[in-house]
PDB file of N, CA and C in Angstrom:
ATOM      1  N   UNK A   1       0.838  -1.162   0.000  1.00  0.00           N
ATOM      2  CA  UNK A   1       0.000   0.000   0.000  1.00  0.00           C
ATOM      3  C   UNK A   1       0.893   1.239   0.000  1.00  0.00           C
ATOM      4  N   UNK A   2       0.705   1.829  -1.050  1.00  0.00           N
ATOM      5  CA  UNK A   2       1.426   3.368  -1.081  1.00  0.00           C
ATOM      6  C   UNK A   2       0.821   4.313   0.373  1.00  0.00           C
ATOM      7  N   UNK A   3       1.933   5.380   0.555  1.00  0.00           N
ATOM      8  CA  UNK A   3       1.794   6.595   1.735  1.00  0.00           C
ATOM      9  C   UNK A   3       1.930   7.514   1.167  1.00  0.00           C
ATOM     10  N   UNK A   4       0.328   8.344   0.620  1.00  0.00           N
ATOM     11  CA  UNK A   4       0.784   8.989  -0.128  1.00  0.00           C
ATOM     12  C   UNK A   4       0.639  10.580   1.283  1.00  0.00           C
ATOM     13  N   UNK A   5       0.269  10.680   2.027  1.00  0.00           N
ATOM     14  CA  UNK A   5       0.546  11.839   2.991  1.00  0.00           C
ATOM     15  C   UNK A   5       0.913  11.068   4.033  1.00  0.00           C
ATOM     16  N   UNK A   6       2.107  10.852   4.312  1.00  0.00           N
ATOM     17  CA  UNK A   6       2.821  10.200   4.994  1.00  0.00           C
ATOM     18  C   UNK A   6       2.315  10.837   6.956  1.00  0.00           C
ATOM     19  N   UNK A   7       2.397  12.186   7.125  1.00  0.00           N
ATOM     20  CA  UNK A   7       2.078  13.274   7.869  1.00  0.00           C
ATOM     21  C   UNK A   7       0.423  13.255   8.609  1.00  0.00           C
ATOM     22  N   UNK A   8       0.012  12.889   7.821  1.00  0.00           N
ATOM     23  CA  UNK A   8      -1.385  12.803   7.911  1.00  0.00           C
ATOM     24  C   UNK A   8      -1.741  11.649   8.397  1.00  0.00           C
ATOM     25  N   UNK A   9      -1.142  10.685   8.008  1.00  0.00           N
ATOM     26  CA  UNK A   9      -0.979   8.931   8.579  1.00  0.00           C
ATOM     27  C   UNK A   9      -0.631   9.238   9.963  1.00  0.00           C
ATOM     28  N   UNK A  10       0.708  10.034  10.439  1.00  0.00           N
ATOM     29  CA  UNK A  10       1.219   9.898  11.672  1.00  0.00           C
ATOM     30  C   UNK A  10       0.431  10.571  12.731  1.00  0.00           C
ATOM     31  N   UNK A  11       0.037  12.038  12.252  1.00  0.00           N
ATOM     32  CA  UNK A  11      -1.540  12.973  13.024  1.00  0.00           C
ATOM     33  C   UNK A  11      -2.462  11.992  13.211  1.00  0.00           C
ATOM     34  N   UNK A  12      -2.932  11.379  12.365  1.00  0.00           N
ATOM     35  CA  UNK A  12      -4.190   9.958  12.751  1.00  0.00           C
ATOM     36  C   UNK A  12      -4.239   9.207  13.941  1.00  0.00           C
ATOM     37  N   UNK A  13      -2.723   8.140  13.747  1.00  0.00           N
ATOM     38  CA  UNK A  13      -2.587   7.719  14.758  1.00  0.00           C
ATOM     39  C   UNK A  13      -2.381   7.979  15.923  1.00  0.00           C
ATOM     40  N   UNK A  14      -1.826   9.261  16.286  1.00  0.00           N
ATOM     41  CA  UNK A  14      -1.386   9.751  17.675  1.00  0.00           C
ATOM     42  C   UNK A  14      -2.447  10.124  17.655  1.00  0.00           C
ATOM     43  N   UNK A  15      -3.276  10.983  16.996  1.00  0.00           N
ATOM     44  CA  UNK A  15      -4.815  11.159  17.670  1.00  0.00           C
ATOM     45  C   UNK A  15      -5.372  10.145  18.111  1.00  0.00           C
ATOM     46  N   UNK A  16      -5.341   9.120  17.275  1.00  0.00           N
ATOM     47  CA  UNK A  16      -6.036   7.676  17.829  1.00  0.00           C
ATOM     48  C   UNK A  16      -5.701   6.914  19.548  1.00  0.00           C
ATOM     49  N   UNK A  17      -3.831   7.368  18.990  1.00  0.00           N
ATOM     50  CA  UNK A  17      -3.746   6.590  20.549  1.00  0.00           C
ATOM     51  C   UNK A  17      -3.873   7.150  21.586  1.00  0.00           C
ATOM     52  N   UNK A  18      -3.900   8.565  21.920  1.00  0.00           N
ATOM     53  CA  UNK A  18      -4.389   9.522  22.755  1.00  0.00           C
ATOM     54  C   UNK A  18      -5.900   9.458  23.137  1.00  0.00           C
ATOM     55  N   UNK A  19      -7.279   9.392  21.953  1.00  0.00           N
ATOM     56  CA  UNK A  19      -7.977   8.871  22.341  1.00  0.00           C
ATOM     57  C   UNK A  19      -8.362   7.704  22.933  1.00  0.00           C
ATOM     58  N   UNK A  20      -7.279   6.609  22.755  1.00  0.00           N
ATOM     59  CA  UNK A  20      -7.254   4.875  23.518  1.00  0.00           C
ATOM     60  C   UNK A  20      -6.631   5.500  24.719  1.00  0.00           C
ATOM     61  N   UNK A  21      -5.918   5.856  25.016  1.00  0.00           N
ATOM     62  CA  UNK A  21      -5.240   5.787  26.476  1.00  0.00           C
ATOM     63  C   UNK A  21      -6.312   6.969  27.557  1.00  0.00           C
ATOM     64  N   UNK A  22      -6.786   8.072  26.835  1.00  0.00           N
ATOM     65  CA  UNK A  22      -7.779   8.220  27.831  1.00  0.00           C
ATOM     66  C   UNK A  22      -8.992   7.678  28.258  1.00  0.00           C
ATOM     67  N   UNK A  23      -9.295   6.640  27.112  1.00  0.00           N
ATOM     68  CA  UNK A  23     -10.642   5.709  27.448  1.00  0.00           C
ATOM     69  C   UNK A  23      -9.957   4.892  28.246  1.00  0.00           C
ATOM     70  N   UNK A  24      -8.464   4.076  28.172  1.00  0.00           N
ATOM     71  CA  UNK A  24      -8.427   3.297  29.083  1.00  0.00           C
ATOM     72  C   UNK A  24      -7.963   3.870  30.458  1.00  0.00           C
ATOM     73  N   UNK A  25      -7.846   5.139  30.795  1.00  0.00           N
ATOM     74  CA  UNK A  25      -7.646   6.051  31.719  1.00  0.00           C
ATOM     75  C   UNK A  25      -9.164   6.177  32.645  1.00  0.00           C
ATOM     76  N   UNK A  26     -10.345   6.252  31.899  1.00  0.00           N
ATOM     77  CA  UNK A  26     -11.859   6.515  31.890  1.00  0.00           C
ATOM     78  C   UNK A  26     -12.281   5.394  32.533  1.00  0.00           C
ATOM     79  N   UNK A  27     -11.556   4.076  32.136  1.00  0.00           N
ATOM     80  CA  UNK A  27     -11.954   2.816  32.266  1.00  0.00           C
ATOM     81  C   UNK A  27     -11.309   2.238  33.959  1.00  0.00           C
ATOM     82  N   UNK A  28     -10.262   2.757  33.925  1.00  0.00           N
ATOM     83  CA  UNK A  28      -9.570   2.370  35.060  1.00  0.00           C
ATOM     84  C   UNK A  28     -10.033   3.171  36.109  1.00  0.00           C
ATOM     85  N   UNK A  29     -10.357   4.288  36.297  1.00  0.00           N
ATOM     86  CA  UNK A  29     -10.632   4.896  37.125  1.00  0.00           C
ATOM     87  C   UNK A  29     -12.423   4.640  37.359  1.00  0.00           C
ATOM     88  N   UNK A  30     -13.141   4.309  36.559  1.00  0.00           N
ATOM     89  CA  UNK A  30     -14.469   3.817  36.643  1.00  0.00           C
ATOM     90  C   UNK A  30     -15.028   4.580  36.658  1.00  0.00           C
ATOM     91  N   UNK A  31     -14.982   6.034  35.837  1.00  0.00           N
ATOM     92  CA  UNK A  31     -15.725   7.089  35.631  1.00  0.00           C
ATOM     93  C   UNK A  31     -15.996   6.978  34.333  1.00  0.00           C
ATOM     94  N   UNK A  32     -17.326   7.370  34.027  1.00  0.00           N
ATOM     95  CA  UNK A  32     -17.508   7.357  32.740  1.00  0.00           C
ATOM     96  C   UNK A  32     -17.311   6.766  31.792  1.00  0.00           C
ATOM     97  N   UNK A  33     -17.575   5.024  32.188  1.00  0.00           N
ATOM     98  CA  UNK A  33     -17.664   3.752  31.725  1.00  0.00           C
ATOM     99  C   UNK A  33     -17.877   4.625  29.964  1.00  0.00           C
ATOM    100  N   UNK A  34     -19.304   4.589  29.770  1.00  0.00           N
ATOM    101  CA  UNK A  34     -19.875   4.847  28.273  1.00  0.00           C
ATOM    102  C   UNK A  34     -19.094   5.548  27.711  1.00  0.00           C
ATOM    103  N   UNK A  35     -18.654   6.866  28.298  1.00  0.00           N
ATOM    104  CA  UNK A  35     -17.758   7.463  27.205  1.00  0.00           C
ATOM    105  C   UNK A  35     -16.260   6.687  26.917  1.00  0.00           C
ATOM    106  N   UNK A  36     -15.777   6.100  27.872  1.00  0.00           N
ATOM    107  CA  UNK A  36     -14.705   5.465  27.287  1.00  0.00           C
ATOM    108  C   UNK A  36     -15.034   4.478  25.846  1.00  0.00           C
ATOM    109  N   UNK A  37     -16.115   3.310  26.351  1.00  0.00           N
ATOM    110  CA  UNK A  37     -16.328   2.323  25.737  1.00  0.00           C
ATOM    111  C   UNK A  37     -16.729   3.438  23.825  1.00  0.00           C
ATOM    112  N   UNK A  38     -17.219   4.400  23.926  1.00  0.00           N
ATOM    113  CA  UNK A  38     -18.071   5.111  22.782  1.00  0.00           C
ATOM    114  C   UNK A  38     -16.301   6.109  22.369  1.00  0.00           C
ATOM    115  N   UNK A  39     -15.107   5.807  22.517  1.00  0.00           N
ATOM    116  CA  UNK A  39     -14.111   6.364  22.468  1.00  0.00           C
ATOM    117  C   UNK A  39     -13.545   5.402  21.277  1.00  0.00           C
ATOM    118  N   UNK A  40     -13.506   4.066  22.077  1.00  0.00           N
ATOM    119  CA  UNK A  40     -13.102   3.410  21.760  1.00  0.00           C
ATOM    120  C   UNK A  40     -13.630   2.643  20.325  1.00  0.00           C
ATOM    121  N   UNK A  41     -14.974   2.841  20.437  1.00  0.00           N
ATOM    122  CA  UNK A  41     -15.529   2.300  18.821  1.00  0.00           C
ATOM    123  C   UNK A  41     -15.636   3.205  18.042  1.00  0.00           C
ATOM    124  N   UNK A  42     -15.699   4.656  18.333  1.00  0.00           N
ATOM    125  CA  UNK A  42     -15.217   5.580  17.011  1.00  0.00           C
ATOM    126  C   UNK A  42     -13.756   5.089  16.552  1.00  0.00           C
ATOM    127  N   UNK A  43     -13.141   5.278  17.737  1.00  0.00           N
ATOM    128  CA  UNK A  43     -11.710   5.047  16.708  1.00  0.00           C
ATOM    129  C   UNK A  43     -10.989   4.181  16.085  1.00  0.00           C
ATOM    130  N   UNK A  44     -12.140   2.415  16.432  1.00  0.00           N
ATOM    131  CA  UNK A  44     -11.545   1.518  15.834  1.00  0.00           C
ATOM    132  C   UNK A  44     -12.249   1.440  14.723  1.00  0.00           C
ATOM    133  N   UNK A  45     -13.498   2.113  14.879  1.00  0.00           N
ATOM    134  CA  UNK A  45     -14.643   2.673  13.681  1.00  0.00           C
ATOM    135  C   UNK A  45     -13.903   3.272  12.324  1.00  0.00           C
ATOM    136  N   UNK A  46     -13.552   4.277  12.830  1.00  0.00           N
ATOM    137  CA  UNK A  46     -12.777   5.106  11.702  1.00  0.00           C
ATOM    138  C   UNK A  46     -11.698   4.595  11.225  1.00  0.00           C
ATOM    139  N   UNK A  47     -10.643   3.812  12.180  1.00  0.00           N
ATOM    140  CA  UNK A  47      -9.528   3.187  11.614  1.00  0.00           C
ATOM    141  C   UNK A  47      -9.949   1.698  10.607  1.00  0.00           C
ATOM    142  N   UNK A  48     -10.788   1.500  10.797  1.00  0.00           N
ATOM    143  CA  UNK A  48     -11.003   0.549   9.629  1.00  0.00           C
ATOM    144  C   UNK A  48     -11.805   0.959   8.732  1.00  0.00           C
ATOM    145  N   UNK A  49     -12.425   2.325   8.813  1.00  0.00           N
ATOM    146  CA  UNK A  49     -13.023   2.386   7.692  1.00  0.00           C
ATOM    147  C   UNK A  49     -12.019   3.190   6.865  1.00  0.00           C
ATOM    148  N   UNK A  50     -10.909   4.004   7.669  1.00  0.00           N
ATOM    149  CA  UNK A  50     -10.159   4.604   6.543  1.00  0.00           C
ATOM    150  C   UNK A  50      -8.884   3.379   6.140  1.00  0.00           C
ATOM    151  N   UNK A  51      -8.785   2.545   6.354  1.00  0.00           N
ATOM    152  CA  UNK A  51      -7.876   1.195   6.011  1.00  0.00           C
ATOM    153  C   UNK A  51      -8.520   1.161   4.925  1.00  0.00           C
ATOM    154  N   UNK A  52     -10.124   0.416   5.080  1.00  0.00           N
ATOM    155  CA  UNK A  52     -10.752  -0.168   3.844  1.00  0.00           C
ATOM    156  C   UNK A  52     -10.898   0.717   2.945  1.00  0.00           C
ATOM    157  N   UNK A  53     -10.641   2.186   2.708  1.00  0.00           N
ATOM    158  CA  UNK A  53     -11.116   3.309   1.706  1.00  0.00           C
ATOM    159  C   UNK A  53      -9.868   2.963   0.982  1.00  0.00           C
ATOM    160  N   UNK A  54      -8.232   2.654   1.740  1.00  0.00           N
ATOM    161  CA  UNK A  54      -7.488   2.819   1.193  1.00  0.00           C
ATOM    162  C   UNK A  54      -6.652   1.979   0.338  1.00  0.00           C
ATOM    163  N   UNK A  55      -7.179   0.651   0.994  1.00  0.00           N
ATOM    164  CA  UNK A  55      -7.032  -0.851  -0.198  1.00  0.00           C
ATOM    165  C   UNK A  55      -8.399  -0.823  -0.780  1.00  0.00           C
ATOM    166  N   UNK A  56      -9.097  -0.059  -1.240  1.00  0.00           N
ATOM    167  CA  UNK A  56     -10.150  -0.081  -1.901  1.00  0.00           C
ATOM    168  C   UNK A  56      -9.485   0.705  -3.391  1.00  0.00           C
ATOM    169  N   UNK A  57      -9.150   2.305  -2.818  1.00  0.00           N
ATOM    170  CA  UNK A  57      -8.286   3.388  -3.687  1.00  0.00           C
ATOM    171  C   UNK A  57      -7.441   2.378  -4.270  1.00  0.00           C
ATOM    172  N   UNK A  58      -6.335   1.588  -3.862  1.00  0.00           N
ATOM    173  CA  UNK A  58      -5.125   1.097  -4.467  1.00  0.00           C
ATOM    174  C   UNK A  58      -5.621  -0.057  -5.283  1.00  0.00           C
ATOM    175  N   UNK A  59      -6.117  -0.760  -5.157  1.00  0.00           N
ATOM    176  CA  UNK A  59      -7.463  -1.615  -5.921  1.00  0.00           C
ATOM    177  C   UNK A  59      -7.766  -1.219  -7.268  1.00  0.00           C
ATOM    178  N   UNK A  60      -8.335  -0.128  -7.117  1.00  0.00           N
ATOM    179  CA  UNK A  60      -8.840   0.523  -8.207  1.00  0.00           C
ATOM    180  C   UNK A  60      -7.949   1.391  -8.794  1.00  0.00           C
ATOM    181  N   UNK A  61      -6.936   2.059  -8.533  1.00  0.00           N
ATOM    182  CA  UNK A  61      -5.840   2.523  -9.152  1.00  0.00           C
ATOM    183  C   UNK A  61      -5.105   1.435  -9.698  1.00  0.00           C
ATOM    184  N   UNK A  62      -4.964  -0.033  -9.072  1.00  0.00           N
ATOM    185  CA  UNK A  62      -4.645  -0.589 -10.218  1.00  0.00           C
ATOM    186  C   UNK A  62      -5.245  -1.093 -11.128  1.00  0.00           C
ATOM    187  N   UNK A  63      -6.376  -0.916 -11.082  1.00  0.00           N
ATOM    188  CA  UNK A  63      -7.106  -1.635 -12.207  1.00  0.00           C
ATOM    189  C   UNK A  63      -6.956  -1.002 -13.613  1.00  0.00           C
ATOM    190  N   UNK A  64      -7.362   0.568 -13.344  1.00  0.00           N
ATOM    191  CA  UNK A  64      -6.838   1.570 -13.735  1.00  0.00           C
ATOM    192  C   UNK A  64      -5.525   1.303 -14.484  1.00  0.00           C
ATOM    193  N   UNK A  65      -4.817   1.396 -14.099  1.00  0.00           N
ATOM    194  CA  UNK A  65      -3.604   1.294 -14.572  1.00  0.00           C
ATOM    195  C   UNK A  65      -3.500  -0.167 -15.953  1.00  0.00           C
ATOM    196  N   UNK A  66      -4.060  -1.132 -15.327  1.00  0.00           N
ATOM    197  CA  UNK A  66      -4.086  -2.509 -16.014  1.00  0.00           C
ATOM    198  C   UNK A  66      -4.944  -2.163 -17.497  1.00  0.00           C
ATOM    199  N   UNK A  67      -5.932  -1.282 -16.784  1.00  0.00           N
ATOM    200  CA  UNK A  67      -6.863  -1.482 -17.980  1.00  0.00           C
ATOM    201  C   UNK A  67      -6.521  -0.281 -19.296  1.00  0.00           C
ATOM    202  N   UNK A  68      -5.400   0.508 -18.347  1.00  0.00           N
ATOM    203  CA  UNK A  68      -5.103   1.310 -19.136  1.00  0.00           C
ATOM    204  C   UNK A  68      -3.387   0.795 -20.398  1.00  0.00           C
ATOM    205  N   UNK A  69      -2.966  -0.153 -19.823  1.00  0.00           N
ATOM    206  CA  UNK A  69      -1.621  -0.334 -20.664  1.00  0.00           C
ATOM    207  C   UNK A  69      -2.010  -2.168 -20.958  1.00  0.00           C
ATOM    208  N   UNK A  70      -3.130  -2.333 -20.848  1.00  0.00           N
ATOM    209  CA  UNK A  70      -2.926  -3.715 -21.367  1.00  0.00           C
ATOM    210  C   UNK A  70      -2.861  -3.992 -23.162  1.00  0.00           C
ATOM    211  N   UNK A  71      -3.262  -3.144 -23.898  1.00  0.00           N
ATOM    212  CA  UNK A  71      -2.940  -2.918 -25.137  1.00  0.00           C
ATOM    213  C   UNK A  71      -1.901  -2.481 -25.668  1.00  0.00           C
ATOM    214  N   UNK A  72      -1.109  -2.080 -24.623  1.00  0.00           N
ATOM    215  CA  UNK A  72       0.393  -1.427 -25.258  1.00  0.00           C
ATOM    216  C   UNK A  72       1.445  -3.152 -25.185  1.00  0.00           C
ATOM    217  N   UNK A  73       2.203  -2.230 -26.265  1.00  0.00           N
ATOM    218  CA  UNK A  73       3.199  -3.327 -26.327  1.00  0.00           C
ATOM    219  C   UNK A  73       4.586  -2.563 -26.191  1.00  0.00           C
ATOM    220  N   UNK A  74       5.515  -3.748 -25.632  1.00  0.00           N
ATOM    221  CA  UNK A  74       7.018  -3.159 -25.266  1.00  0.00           C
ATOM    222  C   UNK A  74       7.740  -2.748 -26.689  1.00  0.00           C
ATOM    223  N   UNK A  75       8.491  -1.075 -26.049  1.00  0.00           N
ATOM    224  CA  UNK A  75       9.241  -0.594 -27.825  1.00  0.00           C
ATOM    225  C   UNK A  75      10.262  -1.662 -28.372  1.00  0.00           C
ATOM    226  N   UNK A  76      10.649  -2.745 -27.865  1.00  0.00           N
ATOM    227  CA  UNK A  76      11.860  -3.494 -28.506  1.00  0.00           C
ATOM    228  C   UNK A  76      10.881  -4.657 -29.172  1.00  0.00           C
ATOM    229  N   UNK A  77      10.046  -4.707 -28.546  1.00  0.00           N
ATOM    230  CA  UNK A  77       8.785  -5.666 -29.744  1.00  0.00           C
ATOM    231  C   UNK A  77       8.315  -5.021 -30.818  1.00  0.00           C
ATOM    232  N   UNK A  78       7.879  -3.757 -30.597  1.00  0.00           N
ATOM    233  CA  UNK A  78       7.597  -3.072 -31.684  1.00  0.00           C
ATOM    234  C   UNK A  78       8.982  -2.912 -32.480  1.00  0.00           C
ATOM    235  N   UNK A  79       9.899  -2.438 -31.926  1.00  0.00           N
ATOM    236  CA  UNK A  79      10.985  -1.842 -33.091  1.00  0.00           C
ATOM    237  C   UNK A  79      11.379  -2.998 -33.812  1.00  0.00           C
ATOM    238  N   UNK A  80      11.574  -4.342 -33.143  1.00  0.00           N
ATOM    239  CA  UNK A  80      11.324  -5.376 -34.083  1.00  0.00           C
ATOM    240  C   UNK A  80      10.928  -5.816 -34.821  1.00  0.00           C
ATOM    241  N   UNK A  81       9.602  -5.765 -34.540  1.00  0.00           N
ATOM    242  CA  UNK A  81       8.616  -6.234 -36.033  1.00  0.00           C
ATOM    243  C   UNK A  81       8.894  -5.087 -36.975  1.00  0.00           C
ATOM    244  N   UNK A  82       9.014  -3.725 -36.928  1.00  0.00           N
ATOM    245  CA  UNK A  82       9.171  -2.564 -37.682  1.00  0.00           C
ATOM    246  C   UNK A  82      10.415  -2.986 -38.684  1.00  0.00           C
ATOM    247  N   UNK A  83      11.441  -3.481 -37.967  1.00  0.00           N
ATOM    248  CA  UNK A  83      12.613  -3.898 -38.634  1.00  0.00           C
ATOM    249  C   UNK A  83      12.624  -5.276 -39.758  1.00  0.00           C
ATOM    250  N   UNK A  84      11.872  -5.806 -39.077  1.00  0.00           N
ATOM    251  CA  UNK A  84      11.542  -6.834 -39.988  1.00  0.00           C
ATOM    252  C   UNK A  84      10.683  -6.667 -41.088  1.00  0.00           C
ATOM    253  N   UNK A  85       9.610  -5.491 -40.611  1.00  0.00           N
ATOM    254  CA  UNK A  85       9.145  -5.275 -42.305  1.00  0.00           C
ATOM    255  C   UNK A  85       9.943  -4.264 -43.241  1.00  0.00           C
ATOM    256  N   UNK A  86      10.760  -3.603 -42.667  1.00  0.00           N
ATOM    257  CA  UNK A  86      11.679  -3.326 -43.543  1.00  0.00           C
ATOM    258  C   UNK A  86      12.616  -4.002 -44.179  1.00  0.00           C
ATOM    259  N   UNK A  87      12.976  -4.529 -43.715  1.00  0.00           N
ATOM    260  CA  UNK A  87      14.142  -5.659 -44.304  1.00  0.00           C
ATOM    261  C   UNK A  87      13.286  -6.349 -45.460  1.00  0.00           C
ATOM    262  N   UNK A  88      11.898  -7.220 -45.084  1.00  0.00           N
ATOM    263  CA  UNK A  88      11.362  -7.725 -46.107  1.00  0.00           C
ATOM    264  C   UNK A  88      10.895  -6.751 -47.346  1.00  0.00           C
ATOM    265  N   UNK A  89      10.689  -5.866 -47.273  1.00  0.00           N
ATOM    266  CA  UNK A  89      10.533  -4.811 -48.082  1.00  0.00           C
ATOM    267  C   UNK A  89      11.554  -4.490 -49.086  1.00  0.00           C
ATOM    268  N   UNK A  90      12.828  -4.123 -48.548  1.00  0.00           N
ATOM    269  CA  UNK A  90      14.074  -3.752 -49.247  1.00  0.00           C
ATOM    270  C   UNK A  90      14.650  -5.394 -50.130  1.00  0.00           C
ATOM    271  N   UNK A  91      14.205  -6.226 -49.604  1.00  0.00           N
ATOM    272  CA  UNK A  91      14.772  -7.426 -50.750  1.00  0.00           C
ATOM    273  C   UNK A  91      13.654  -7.817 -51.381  1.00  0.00           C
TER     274      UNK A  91
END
């Protein structure tokens, strides 16, 4: 999987784990059971839904890509056959 905002990956996670360590802060101290537990499924919420957006993106960028060069052919195949109809040509 490409990183394409490398920066933005690292802001995520430290937000993420900052929100885990005060739910399990919330949790240990036995205040405010719900908000910990409702801490904790946003952010495993969001972390898999922005995972799955992003092998979804790379997925489809390659398909993209496939569907875009599967008709091309390599220049030393081409310059080959090119050469060869010249040659048959000139004799």
């Amino acid at each position: 999987m490409e990183q394409p905002l490398l920066r933005t990956w690292i802001m995520f996670f430290l937000i993420s784990f900052v929100a885990l360590l005060w739910a399990a802060f919330l949790c240990v101290t036995g205040v405010m059971l719900w908000v910990s537990l409702m801490l904790v499924i946003v952010v495993l919420g969001v972390t898999f839904f922005t995972i799955f957006n992003q092998i979804t993106l790379t997925a489809s960028r390659q398909k993209v890509q496939r569907d875009l060069t599967k008709d091309f052919r390599r220049a030393q195949e081409a310059e080959g056959e090119k050469a060869g109809v010249d040659d048959r040509k000139s004799h």
